[in-house]
C-alpha atoms as a PDB file:
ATOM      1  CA  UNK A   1     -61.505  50.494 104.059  1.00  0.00           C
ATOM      2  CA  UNK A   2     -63.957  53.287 104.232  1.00  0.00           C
ATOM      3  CA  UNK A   3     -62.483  57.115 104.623  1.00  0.00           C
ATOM      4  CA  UNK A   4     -63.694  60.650 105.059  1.00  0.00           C
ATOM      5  CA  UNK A   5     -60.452  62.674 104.249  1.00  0.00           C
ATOM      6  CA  UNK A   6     -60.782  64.224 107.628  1.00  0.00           C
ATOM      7  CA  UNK A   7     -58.756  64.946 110.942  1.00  0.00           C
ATOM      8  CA  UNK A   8     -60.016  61.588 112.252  1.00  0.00           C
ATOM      9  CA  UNK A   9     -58.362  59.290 109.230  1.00  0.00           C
ATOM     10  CA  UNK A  10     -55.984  61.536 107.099  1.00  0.00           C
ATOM     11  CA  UNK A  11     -53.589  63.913 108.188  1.00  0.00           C
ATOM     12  CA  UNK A  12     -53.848  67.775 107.330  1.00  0.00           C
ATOM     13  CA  UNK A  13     -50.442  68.481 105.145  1.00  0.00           C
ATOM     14  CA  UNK A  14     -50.820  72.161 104.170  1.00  0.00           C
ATOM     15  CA  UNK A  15     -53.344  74.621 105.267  1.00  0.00           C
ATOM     16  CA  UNK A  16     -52.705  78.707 104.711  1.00  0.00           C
ATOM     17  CA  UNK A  17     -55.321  81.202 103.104  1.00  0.00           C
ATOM     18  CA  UNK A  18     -54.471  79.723  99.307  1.00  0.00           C
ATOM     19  CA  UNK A  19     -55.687  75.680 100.353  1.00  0.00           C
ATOM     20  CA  UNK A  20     -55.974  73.128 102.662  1.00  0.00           C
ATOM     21  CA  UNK A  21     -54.598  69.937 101.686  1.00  0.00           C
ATOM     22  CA  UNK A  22     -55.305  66.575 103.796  1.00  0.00           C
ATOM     23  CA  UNK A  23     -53.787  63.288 102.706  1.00  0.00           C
ATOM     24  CA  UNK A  24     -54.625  59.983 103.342  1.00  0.00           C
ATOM     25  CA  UNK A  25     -51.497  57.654 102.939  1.00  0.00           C
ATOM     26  CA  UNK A  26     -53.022  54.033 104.315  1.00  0.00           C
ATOM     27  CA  UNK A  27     -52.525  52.295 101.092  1.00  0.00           C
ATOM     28  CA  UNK A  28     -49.022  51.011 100.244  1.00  0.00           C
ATOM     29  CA  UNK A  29     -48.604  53.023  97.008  1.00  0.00           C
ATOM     30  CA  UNK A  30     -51.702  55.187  96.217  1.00  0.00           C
ATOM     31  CA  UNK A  31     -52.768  58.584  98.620  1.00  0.00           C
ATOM     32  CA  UNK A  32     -55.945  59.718  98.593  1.00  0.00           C
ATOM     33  CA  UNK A  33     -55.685  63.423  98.992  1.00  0.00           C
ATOM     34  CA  UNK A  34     -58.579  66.579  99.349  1.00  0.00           C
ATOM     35  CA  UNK A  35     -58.197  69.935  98.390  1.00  0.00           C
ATOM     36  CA  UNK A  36     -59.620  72.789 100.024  1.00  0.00           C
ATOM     37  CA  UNK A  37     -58.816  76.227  97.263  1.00  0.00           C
ATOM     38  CA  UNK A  38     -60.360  79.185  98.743  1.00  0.00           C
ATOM     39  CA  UNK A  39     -61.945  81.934  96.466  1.00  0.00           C
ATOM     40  CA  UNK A  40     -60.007  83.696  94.017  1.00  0.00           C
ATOM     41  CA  UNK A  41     -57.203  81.495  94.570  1.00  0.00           C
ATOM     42  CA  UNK A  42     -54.772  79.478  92.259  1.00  0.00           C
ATOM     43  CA  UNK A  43     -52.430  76.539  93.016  1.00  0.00           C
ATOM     44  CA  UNK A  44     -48.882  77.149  92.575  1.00  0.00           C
ATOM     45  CA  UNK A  45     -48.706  74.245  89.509  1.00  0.00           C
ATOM     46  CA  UNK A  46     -45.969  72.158  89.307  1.00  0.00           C
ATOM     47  CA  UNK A  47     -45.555  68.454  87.449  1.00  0.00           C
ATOM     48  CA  UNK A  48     -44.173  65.147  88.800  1.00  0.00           C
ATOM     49  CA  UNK A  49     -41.561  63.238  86.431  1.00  0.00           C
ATOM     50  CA  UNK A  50     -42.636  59.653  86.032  1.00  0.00           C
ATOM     51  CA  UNK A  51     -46.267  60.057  87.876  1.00  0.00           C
ATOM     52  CA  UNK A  52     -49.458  60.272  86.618  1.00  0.00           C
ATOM     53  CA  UNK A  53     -52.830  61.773  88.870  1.00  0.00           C
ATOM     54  CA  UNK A  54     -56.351  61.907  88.516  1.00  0.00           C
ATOM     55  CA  UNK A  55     -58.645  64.982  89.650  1.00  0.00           C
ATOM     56  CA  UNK A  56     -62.210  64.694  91.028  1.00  0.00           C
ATOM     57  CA  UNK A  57     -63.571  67.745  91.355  1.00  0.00           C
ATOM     58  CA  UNK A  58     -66.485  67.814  94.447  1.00  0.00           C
ATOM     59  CA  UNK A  59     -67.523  71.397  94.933  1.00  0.00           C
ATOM     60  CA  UNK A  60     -67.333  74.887  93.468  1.00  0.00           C
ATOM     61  CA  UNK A  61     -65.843  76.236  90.066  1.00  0.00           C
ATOM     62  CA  UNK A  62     -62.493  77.175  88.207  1.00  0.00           C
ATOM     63  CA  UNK A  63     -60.514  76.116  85.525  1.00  0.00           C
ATOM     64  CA  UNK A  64     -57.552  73.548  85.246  1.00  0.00           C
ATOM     65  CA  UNK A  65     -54.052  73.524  82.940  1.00  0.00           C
ATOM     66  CA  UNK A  66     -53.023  70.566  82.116  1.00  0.00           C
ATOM     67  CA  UNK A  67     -50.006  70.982  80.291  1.00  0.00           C
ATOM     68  CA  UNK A  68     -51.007  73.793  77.235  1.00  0.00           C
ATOM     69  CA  UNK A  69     -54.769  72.879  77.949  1.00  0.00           C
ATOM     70  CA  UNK A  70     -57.125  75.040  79.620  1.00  0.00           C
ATOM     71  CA  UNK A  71     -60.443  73.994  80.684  1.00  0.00           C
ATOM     72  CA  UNK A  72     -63.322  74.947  82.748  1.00  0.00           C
ATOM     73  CA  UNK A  73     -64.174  72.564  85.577  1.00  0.00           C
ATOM     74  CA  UNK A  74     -67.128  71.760  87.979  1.00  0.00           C
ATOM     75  CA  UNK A  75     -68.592  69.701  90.309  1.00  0.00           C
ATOM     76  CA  UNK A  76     -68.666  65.893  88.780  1.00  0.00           C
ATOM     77  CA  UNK A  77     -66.016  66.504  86.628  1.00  0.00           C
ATOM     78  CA  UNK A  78     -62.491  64.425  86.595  1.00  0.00           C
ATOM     79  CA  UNK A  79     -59.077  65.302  85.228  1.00  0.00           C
ATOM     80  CA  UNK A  80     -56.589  62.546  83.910  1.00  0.00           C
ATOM     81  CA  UNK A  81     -53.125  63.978  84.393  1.00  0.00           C
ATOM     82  CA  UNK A  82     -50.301  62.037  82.353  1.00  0.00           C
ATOM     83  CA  UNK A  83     -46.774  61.669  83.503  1.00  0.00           C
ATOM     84  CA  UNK A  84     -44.971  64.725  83.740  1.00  0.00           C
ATOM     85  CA  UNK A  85     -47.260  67.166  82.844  1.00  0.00           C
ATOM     86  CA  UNK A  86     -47.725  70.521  84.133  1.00  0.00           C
ATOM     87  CA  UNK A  87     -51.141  71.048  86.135  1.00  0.00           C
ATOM     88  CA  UNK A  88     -52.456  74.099  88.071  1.00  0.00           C
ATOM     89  CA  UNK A  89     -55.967  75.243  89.750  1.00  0.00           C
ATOM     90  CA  UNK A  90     -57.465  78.426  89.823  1.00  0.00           C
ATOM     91  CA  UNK A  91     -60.960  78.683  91.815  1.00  0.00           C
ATOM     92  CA  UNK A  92     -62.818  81.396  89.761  1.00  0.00           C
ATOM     93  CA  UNK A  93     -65.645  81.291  91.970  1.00  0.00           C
ATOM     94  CA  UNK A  94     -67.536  82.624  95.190  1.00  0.00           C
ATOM     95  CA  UNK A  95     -67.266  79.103  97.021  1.00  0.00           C
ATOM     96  CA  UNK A  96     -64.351  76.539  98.195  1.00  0.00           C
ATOM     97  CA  UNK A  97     -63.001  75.120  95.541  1.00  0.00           C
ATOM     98  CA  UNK A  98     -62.628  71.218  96.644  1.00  0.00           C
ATOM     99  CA  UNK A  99     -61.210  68.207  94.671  1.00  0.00           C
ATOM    100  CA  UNK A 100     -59.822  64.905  95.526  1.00  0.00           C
ATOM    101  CA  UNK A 101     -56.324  64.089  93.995  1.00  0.00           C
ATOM    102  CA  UNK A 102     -54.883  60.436  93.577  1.00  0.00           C
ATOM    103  CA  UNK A 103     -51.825  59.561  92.970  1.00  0.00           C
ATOM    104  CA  UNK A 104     -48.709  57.278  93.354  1.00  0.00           C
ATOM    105  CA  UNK A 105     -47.391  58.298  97.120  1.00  0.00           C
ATOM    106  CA  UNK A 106     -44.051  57.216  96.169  1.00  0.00           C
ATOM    107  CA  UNK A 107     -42.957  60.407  93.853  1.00  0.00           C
ATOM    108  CA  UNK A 108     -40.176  60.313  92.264  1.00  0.00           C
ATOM    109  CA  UNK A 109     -39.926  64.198  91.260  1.00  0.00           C
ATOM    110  CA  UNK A 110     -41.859  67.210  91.929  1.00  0.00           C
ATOM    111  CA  UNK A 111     -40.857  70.351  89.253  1.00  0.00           C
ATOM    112  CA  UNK A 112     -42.625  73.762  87.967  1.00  0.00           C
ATOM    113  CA  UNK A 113     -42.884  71.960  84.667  1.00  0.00           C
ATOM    114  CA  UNK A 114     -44.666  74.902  83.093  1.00  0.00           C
ATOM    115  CA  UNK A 115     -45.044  75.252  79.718  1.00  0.00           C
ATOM    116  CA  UNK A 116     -42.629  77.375  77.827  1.00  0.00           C
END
């Protein structure tokens, strides 16, 4: 099955002037889900217990926490994010910020889970 992440095969979950977030839940366990973070904006961060997720970063510029790790991030680049760890976005540039997220659809947990 061939997708787009758009209005026509995924459904828009979220959309305010931080992001726009569009899931596609076809699969049985796995969403497929695009970002939209608009300039000089940051995700709230949070962590899901018992869940890991992978970032794919499509457009635009920032930097990612995972956990106590900083790093910059670009188009091309992809994040592994292990179970439970904290994970937040901040777009640090001119453009959209967009990346695709994929992850287990059936979450156990969602929490803060910043680092102390």
């Amino acid at each position: 099955m061939k997708i787009k992440l758009n209005n026509l095969d995924s459904t828009l979950v979220h959309s305010n002037d931080t992001y726009d977030v569009i899931d596609n839940d076809s699969l049985d366990t796995l969403v497929v889900s695009k970002t939209v973070l608009h300039p000089d904006k940051t995700t709230r961060g949070h962590a899901h217990t018992g869940q890991e997720e992978i970032y794919l970063y499509l457009s635009g510029v920032g930097t990612m926490q995972v956990a106590n790790e900083q790093m910059p991030i670009k188009q091309g680049d992809i994040v592994l994010i292990p179970d439970s760890a904290f994970h937040k976005v901040v777009n640090t540039g001119t453009d959209d910020l967009v990346f695709i997220s994929i992850f287990n659809g059936n979450r156990r947990e969602v929490h803060d889970g910043a680092p102390k």
